[in-house]
Protein backbone atom coordinates (compact mmCIF):
# COMPACT_ATOMS: atom_id res chain seq x y z
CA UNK A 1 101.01 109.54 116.18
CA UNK A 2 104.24 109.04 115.14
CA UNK A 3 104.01 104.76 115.34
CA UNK A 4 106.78 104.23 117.77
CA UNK A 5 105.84 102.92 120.97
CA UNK A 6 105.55 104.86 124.21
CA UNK A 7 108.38 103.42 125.86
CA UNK A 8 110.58 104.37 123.35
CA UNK A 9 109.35 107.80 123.56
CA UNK A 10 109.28 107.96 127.81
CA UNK A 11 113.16 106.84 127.23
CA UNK A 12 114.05 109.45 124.98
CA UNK A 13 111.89 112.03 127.44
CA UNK A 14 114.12 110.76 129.98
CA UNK A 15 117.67 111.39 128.01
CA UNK A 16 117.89 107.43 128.36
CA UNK A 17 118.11 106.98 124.58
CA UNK A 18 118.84 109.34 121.45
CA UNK A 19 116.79 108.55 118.26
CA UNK A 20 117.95 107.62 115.19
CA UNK A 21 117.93 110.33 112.82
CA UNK A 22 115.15 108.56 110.81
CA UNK A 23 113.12 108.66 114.06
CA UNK A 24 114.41 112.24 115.17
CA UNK A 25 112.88 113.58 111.65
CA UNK A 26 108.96 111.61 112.25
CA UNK A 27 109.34 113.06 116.38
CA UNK A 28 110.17 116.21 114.83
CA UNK A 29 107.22 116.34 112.00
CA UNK A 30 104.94 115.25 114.34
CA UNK A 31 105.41 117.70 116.55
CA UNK A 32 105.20 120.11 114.21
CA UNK A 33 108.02 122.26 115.24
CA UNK A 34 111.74 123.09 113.99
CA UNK A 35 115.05 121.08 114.66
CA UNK A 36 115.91 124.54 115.71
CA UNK A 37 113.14 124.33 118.52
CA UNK A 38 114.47 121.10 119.33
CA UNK A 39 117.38 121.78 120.02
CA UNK A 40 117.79 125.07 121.20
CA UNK A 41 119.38 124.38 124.34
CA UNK A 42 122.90 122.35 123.34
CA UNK A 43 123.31 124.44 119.51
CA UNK A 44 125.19 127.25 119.36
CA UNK A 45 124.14 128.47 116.03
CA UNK A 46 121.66 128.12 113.35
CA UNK A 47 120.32 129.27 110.38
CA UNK A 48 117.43 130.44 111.48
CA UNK A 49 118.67 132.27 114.09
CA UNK A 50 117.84 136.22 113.14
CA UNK A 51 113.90 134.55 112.19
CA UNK A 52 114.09 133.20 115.96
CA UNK A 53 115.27 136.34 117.47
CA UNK A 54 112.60 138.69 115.67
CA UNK A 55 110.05 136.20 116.94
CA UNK A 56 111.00 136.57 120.31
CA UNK A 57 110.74 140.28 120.22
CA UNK A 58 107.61 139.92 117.91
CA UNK A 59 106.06 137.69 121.15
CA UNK A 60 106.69 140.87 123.40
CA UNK A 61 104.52 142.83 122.05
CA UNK A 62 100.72 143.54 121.51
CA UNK A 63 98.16 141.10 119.49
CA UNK A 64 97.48 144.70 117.55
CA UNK A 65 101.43 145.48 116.99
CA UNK A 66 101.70 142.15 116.02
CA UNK A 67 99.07 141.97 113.24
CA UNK A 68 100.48 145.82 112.09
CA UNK A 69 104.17 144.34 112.01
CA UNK A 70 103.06 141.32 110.34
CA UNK A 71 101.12 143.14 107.70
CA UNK A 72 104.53 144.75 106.88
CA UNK A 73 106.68 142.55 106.47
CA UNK A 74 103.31 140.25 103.72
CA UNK A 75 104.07 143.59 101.94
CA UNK A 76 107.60 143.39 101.72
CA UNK A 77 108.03 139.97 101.01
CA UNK A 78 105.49 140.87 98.54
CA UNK A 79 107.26 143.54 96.53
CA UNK A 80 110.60 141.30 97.33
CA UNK A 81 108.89 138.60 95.11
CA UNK A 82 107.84 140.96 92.73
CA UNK A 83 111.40 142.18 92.30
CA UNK A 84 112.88 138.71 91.87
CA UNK A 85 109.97 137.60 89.50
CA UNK A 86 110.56 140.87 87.11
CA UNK A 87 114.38 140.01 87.66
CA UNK A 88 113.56 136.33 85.71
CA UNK A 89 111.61 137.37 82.87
């Protein structure tokens, strides 16, 4: 999926090789995850990092608190849209 070969990918599995950044950007896409998920484990910071942490706690709870909390926060982001939109014209 992402055209480089399988042995590449088995080496940089195995911590044998580190891509180069244009590679580390088509592993990352085609995983379909974050730079953050990525490399969770050796950064000490990132921007994302209050998103990640209400995630976690979001994953701890029920499928119904979930879809309440979620629900919430399409509302808020809403009416924070709304604000900045009004704010423009």
């Amino acid at each position: 999926m992402t055209g480089l070969t399988v042995n590449y990918i088995a080496r940089v599995e195995r911590g044998e090789s580190f891509p180069r950044l244009d590679n580390l950007v088509t592993i990352i896409n085609t995983l379909g995850v974050t730079a953050d998920a990525i490399f969770c484990d050796v950064i000490d910071k990132s921007t994302n990092h209050p998103i990640s942490s209400l995630a976690q706690e979001l994953d701890s709870l029920s499928p119904n608190d979930k879809l309440q909390i979620m629900d919430v926060l399409r509302v808020l982001i809403r009416q924070a849209k709304d604000r900045e939109q009004n704010r423009a014209t």
